[in-house]
N, C-alpha and C. Protein backbone atom coordinates (compact mmCIF):
# COMPACT_ATOMS: atom_id res chain seq x y z
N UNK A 1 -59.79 74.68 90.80
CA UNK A 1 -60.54 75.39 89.80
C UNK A 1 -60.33 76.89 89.95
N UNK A 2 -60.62 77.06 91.30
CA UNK A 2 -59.96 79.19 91.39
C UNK A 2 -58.91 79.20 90.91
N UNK A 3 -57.53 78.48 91.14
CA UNK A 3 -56.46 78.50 90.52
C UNK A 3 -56.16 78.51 88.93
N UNK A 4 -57.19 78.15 88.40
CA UNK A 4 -57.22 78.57 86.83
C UNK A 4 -57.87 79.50 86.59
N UNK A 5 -58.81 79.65 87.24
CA UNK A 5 -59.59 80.96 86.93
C UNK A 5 -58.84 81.88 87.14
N UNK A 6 -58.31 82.03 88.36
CA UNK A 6 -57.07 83.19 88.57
C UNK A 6 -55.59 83.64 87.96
N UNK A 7 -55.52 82.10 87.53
CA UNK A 7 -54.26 82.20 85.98
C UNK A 7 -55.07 82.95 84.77
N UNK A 8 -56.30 82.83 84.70
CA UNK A 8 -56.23 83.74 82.83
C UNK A 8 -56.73 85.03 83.70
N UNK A 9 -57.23 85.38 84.72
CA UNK A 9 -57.51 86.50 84.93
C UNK A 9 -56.44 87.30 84.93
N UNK A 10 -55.43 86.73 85.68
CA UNK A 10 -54.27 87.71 85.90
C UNK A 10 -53.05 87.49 84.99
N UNK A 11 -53.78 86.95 83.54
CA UNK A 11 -53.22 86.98 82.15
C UNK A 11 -51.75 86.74 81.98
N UNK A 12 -51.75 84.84 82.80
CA UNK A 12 -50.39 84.16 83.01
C UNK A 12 -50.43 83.74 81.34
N UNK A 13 -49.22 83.86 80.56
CA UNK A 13 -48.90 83.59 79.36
C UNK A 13 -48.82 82.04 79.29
N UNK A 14 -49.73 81.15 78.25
CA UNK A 14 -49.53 80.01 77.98
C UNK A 14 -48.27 79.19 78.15
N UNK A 15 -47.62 79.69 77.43
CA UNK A 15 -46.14 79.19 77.69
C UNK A 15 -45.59 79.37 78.65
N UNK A 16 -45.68 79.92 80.07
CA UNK A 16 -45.79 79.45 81.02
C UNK A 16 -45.83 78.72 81.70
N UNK A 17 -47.18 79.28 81.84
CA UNK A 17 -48.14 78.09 82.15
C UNK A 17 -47.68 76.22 81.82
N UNK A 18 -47.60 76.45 80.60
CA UNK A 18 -47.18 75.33 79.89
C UNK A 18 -46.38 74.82 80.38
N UNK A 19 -45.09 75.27 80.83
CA UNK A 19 -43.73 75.32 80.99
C UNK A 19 -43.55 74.47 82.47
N UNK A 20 -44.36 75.14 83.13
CA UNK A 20 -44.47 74.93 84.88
C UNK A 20 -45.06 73.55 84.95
N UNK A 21 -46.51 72.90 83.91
CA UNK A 21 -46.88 71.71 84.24
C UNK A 21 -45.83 70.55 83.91
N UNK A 22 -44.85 71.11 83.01
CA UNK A 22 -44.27 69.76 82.12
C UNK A 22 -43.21 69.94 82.74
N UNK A 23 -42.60 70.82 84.00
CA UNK A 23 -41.48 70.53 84.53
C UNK A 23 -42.26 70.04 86.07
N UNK A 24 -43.40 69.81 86.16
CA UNK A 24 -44.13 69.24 87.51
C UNK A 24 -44.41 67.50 86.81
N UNK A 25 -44.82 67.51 85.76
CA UNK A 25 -44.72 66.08 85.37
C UNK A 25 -43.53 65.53 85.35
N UNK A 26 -42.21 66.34 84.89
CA UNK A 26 -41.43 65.38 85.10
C UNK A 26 -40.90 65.21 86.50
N UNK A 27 -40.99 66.19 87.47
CA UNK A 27 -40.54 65.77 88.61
C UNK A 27 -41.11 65.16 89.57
N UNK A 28 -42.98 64.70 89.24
CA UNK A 28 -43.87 63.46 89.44
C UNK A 28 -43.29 62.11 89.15
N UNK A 29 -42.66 62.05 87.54
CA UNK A 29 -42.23 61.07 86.89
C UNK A 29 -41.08 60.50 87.24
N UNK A 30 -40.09 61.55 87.32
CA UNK A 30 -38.89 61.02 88.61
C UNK A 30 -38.87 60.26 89.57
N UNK A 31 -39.55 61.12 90.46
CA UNK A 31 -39.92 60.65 91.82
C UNK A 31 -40.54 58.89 91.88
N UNK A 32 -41.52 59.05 90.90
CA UNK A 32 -42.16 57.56 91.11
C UNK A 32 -41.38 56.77 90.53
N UNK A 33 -40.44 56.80 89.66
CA UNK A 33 -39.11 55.90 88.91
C UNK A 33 -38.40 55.68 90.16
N UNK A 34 -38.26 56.56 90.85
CA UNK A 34 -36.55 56.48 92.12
C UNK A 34 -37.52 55.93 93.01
N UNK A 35 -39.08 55.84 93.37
CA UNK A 35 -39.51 55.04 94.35
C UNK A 35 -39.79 53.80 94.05
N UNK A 36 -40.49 53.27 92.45
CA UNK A 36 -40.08 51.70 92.18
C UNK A 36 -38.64 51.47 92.17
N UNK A 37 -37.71 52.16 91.76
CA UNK A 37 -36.42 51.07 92.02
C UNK A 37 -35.99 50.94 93.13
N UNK A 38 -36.50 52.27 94.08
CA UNK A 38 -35.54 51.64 95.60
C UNK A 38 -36.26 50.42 96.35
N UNK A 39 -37.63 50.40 96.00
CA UNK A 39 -38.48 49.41 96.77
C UNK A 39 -37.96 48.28 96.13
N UNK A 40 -38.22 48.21 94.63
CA UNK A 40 -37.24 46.81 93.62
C UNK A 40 -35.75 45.88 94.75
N UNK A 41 -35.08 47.27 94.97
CA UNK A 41 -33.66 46.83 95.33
C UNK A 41 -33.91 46.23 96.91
N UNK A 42 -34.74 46.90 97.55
CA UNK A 42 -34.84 46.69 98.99
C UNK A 42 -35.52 45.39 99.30
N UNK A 43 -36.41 44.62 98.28
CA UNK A 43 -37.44 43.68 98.32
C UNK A 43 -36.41 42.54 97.79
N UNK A 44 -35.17 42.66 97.31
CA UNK A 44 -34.42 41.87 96.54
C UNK A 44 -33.25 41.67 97.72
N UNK A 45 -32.83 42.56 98.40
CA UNK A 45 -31.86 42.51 99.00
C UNK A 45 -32.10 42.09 100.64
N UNK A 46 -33.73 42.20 100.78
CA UNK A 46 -34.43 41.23 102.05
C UNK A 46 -34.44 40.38 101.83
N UNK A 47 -34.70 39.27 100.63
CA UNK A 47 -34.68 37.88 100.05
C UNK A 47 -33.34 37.58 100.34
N UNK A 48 -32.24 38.11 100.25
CA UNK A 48 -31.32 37.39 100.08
C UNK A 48 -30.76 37.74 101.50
N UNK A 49 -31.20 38.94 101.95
CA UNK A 49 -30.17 38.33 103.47
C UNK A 49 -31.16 37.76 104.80
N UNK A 50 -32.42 37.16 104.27
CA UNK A 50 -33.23 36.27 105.05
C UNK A 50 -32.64 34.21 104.75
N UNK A 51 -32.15 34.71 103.30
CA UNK A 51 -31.68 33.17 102.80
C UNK A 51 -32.82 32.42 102.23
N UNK A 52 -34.09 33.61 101.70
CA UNK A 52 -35.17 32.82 101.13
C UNK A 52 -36.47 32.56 101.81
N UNK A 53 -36.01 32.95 103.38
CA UNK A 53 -36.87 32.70 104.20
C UNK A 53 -38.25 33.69 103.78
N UNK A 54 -38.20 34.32 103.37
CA UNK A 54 -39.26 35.77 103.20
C UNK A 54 -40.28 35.21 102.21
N UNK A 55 -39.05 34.21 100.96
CA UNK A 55 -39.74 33.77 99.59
C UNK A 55 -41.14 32.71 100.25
N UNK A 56 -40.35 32.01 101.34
CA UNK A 56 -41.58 30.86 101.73
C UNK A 56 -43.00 31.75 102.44
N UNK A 57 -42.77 32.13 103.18
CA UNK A 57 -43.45 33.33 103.64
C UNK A 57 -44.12 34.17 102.93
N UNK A 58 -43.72 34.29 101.92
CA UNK A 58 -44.84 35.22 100.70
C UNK A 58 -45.53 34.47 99.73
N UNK A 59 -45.17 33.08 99.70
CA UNK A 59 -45.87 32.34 99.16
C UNK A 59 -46.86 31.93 99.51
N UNK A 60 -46.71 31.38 101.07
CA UNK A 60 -47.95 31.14 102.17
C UNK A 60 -49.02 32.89 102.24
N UNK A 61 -48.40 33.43 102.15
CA UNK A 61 -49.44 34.75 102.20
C UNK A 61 -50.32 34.79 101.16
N UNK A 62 -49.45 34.96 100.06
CA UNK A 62 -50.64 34.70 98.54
C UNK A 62 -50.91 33.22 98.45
N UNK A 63 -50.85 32.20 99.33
CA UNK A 63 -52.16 31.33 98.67
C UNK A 63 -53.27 31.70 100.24
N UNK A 64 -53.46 32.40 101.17
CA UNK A 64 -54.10 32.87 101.56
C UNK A 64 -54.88 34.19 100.99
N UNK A 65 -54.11 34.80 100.34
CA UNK A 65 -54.66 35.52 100.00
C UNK A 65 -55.48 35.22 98.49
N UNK A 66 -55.27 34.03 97.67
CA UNK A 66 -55.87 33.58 96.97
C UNK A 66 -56.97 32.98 96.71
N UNK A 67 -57.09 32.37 98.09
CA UNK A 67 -58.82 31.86 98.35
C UNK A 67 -59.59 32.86 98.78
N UNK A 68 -58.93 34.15 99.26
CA UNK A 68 -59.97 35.37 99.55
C UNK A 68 -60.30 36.27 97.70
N UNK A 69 -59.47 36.14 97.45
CA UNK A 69 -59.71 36.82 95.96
C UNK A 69 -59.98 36.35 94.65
N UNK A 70 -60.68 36.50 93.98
CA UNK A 70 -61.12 35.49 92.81
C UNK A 70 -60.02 35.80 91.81
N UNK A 71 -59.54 35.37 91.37
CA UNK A 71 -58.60 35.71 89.90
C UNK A 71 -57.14 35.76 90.60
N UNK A 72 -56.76 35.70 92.10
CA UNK A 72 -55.87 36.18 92.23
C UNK A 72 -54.96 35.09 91.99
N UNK A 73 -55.51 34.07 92.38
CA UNK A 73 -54.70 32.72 92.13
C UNK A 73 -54.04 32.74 90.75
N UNK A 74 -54.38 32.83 89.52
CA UNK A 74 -54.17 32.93 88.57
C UNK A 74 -52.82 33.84 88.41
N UNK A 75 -52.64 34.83 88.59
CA UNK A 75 -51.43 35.73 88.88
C UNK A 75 -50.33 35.37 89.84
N UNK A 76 -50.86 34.56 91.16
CA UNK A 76 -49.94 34.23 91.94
C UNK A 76 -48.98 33.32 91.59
N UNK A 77 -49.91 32.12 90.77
CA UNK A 77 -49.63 31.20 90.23
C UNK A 77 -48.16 31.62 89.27
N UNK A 78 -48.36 32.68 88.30
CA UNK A 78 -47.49 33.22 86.96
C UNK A 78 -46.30 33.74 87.82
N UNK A 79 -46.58 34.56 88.91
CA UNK A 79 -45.14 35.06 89.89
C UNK A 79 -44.77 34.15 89.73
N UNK A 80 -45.43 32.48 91.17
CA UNK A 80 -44.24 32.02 91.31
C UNK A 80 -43.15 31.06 90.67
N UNK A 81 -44.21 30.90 89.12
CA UNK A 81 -43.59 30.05 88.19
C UNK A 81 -42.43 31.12 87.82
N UNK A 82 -42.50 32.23 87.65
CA UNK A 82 -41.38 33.45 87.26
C UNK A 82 -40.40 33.78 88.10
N UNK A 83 -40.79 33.53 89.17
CA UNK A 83 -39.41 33.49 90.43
C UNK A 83 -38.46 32.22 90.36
N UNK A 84 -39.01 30.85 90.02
CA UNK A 84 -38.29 29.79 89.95
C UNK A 84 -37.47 29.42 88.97
């Protein structure tokens, strides 16, 4: 909040201003794009050099974790019909 107060005091020009948030959003927006795909590739490329072993293993986790969570079953369920 001082930090805005201290932008119109010391009469930072809108467009600026402007300028600086929408090149901070996009390099927020970046960042979280290049961190879902590397996790995507890394979670894909453990499956396959375990030979599947990971897939059984995460299955047993979410139906544990399904009797702890109400609704979760329902979702777990839709994965693993979508993985097969």
């Amino acid at each position: 909040m001082a930090l805005g107060i201290s932008t119109l005091l010391l009469y930072v020009p809108v467009s600026l201003g402007s300028a600086h948030q929408a090149g901070a959003l996009t390099l927020m927006s970046l960042a979280v794009a290049s961190l879902h795909s590397l996790r995507g590739a890394g979670a894909a490329a453990a499956r396959s050099a375990v030979g599947g072993g990971a897939v059984a293993s995460a299955s047993a986790s979410s139906a544990a974790a399904a009797s702890a969570t109400p609704g979760f079953a329902a979702s777990a369920a839709r994965a693993a019909k979508m993985k097969a």
